[in-house]
Protein backbone atom coordinates (compact mmCIF):
# COMPACT_ATOMS: atom_id res chain seq x y z
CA UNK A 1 25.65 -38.22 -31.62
CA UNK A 2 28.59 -36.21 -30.75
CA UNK A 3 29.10 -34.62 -27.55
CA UNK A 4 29.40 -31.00 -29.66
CA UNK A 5 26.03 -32.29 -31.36
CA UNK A 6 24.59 -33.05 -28.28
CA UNK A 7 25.65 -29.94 -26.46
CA UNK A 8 23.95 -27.95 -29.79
CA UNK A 9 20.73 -29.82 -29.25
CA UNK A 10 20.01 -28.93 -25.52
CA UNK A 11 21.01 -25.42 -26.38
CA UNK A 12 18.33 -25.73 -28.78
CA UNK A 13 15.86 -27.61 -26.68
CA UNK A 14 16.15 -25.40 -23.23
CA UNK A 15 15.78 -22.45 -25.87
CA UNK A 16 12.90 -24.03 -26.85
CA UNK A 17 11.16 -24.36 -23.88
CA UNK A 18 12.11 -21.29 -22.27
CA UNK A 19 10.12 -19.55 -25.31
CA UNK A 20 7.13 -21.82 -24.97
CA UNK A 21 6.81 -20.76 -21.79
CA UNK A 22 6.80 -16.96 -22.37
CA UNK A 23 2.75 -16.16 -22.30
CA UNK A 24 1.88 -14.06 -25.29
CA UNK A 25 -0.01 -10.77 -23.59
CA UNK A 26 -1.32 -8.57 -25.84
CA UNK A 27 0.25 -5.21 -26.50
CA UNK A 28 -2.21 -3.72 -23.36
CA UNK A 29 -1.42 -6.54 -21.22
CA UNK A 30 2.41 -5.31 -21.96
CA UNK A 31 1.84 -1.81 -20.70
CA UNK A 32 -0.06 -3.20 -17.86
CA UNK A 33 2.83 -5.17 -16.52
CA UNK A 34 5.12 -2.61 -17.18
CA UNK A 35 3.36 -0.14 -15.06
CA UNK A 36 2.52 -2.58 -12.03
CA UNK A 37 6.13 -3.44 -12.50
CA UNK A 38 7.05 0.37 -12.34
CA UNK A 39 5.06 1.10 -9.30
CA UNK A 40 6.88 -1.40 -7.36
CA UNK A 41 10.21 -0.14 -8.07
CA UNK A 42 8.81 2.88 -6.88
CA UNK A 43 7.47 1.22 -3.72
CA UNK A 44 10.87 0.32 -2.83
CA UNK A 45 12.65 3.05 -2.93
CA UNK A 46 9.67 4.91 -0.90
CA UNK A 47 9.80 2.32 1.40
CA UNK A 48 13.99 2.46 1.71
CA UNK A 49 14.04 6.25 2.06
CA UNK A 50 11.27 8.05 3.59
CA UNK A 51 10.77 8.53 7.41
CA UNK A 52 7.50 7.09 8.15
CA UNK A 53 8.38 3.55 6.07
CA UNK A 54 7.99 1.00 8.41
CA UNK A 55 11.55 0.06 7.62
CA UNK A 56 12.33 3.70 9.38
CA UNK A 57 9.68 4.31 11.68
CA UNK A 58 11.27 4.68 15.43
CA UNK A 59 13.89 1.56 15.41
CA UNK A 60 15.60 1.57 11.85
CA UNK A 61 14.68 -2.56 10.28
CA UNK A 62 17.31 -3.47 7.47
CA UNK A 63 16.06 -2.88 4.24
CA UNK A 64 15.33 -5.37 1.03
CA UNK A 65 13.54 -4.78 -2.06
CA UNK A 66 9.90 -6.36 -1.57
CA UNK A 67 8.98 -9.28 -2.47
CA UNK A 68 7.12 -10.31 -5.27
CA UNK A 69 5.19 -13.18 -7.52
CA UNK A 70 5.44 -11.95 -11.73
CA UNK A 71 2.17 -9.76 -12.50
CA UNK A 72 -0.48 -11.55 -14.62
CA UNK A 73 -3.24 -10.12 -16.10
CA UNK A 74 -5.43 -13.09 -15.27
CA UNK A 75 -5.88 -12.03 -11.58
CA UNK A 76 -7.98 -8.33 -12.80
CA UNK A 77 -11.63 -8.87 -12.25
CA UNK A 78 -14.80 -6.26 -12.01
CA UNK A 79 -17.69 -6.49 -9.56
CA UNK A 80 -20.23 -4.78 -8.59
CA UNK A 81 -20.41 -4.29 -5.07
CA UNK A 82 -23.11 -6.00 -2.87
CA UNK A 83 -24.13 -3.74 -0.28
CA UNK A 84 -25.43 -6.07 2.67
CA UNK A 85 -28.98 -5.24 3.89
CA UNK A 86 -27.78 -5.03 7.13
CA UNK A 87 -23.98 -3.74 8.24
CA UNK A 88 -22.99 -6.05 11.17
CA UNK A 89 -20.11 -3.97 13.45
CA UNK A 90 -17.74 -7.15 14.48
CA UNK A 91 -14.68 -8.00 16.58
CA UNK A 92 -11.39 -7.92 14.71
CA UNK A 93 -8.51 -8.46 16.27
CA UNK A 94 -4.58 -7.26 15.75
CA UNK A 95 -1.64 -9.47 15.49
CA UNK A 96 -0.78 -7.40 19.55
CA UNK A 97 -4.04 -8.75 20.52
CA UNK A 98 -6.24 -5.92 20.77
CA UNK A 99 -9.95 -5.87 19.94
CA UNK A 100 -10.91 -3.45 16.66
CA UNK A 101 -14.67 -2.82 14.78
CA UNK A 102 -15.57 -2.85 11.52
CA UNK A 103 -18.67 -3.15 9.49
CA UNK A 104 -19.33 -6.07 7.00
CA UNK A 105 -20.16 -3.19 4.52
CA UNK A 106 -20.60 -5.53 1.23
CA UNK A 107 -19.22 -8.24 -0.47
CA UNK A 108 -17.79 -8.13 -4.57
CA UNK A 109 -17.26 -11.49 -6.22
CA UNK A 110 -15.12 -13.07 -9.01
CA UNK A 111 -14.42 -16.22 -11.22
CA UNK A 112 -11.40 -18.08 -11.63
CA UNK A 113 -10.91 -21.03 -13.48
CA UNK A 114 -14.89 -22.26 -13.71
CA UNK A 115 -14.92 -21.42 -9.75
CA UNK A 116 -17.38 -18.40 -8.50
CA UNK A 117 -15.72 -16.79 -5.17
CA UNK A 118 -16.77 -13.63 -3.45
CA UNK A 119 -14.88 -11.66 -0.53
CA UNK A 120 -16.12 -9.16 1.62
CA UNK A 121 -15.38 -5.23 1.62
CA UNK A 122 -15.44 -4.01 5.15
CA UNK A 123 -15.58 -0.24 6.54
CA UNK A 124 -13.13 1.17 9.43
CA UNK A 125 -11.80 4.33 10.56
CA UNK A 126 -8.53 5.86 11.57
CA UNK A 127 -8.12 6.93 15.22
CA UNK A 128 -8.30 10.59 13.64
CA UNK A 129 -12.23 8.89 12.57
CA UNK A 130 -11.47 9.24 8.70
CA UNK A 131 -13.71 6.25 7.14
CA UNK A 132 -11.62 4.19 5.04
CA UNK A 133 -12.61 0.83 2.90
CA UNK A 134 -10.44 -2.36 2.30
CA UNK A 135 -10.32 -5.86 1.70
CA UNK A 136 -8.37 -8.35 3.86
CA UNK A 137 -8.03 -11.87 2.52
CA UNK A 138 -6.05 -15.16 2.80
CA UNK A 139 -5.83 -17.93 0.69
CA UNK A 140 -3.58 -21.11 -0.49
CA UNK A 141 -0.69 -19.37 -0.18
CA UNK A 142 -0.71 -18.28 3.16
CA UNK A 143 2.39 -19.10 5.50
CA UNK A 144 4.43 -20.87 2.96
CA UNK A 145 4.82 -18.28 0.01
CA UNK A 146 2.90 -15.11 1.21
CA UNK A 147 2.44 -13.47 4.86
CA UNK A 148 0.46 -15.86 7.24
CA UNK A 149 -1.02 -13.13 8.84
CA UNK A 150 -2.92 -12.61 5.56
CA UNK A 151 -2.97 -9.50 2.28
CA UNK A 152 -4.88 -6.17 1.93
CA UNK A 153 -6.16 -4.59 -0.72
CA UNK A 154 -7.61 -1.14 -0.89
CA UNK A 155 -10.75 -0.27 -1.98
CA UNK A 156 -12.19 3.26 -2.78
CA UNK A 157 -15.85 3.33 -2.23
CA UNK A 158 -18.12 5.16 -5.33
CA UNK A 159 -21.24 6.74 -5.27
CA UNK A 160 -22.62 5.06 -8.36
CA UNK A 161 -24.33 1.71 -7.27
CA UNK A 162 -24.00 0.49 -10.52
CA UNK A 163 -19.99 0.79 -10.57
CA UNK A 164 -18.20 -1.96 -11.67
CA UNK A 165 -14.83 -2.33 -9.27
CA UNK A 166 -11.54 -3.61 -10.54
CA UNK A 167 -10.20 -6.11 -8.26
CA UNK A 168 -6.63 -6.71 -8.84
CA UNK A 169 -4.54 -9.06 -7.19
CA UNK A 170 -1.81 -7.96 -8.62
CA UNK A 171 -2.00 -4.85 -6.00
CA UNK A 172 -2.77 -7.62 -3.29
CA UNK A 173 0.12 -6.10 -0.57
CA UNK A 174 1.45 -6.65 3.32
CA UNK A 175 0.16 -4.62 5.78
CA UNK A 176 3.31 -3.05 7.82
CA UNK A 177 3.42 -5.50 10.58
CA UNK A 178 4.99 -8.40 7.99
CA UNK A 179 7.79 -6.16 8.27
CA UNK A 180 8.58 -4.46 11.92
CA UNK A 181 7.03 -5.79 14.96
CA UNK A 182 5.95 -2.06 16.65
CA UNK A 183 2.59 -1.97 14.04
CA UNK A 184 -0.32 -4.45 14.64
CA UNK A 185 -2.98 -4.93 11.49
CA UNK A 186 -6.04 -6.63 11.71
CA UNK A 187 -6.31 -10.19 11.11
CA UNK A 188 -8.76 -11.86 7.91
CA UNK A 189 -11.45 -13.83 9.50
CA UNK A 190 -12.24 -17.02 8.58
CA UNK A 191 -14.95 -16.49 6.29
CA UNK A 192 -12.32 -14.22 4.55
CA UNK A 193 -10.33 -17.23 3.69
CA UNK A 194 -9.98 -17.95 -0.32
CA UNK A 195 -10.04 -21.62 -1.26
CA UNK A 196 -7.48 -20.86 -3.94
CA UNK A 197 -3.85 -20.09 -4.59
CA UNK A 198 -3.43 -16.22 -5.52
CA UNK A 199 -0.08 -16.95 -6.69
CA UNK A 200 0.12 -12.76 -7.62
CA UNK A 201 0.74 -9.68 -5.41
CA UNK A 202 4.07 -8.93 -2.92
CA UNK A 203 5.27 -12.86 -1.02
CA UNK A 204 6.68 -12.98 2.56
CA UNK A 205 9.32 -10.22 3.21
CA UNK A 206 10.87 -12.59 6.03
């Protein structure tokens, strides 16, 4: 084979694979992707510009676009939510140290790959004592690819025990301390650990 043959045939070949490995969403996974990818654009230049980013807040941090892995569609789930029968206040601590309470409120679950997990949903409140639910997890990922400290995810509570939640990993985020040492964010506990790679959501800014 010639070397102009040869240089044809890897053309071909890389082509190849780079198009067998382009997963074929359908036309709503599309739109979905497009508008995760859209709201993280927006992110950015929120985060860049306005006063109270934590890029801006009292000592000015340089800026970077965020970090992030490619959205996939396989990380959306729905749960109900498990209320627990009883709504244990506990210690968690910041990355500064300090003590903070929150309730064990409930728990919502999801499968991946044959594998049942579940993750709880816990209940704080701002110093102004606005109630506010979230989930704090971290997994496989943790300290190499994504923030060791761990990743949020909001949650907005319903009224309608019978709701079926979207969890999306894909919205899995940093709290602001990954970025500027003045904030301190409350640390996953153990049992909040997920024995799995969540290889979606924003990666280590640093």
């Amino acid at each position: 084979m010639t070397k102009k043959c040869l240089s044809v045939f890897l053309i071909f070949f890389l082509s190849f694979v780079a198009c067998s490995c382009v997963k074929n969403y359908t036309h709503e996974q599309k739109l979905y992707i497009a508008a995760i990818e859209k709201e993280r654009k927006e992110k950015d230049i929120s985060f860049k510009n306005d006063d109270d980013s934590p890029f801006n807040h009292k000592s000015k941090i340089h800026f970077e676009p965020l970090k992030y892995y490619d959205v996939d569609p396989s990380f959306v789930f729905h749960s109900k939510l498990y209320q627990y029968p009883v709504k244990d206040t506990i210690k968690v601590f910041g990355t500064k140290g300090e003590e903070r309470k929150a309730v064990r409120f409930g728990y919502v679950t999801f499968n991946y790959d044959k594998k049942a997990y579940r993750i709880n949903v816990y209940k704080g409140s701002t110093k102004t004592g606005q109630e506010y639910y979230s989930i704090w997890f971290t997994d496989k990922t943790s300290h190499d690819e994504t923030y060791g400290v761990g990743r949020y995810l909001d949650f907005d509570l319903s009224p309608d025990p019978g709701f079926l939640y979207t969890i999306d990993f894909n919205l899995a985020y940093n709290p602001y301390c990954s970025y500027s040492p003045e904030y301190s964010c409350a640390i996953p506990l153990k049992e909040d650990h997920i024995d799995l790679a969540i290889k979606v959501g924003e990666k280590r800014f640093h």
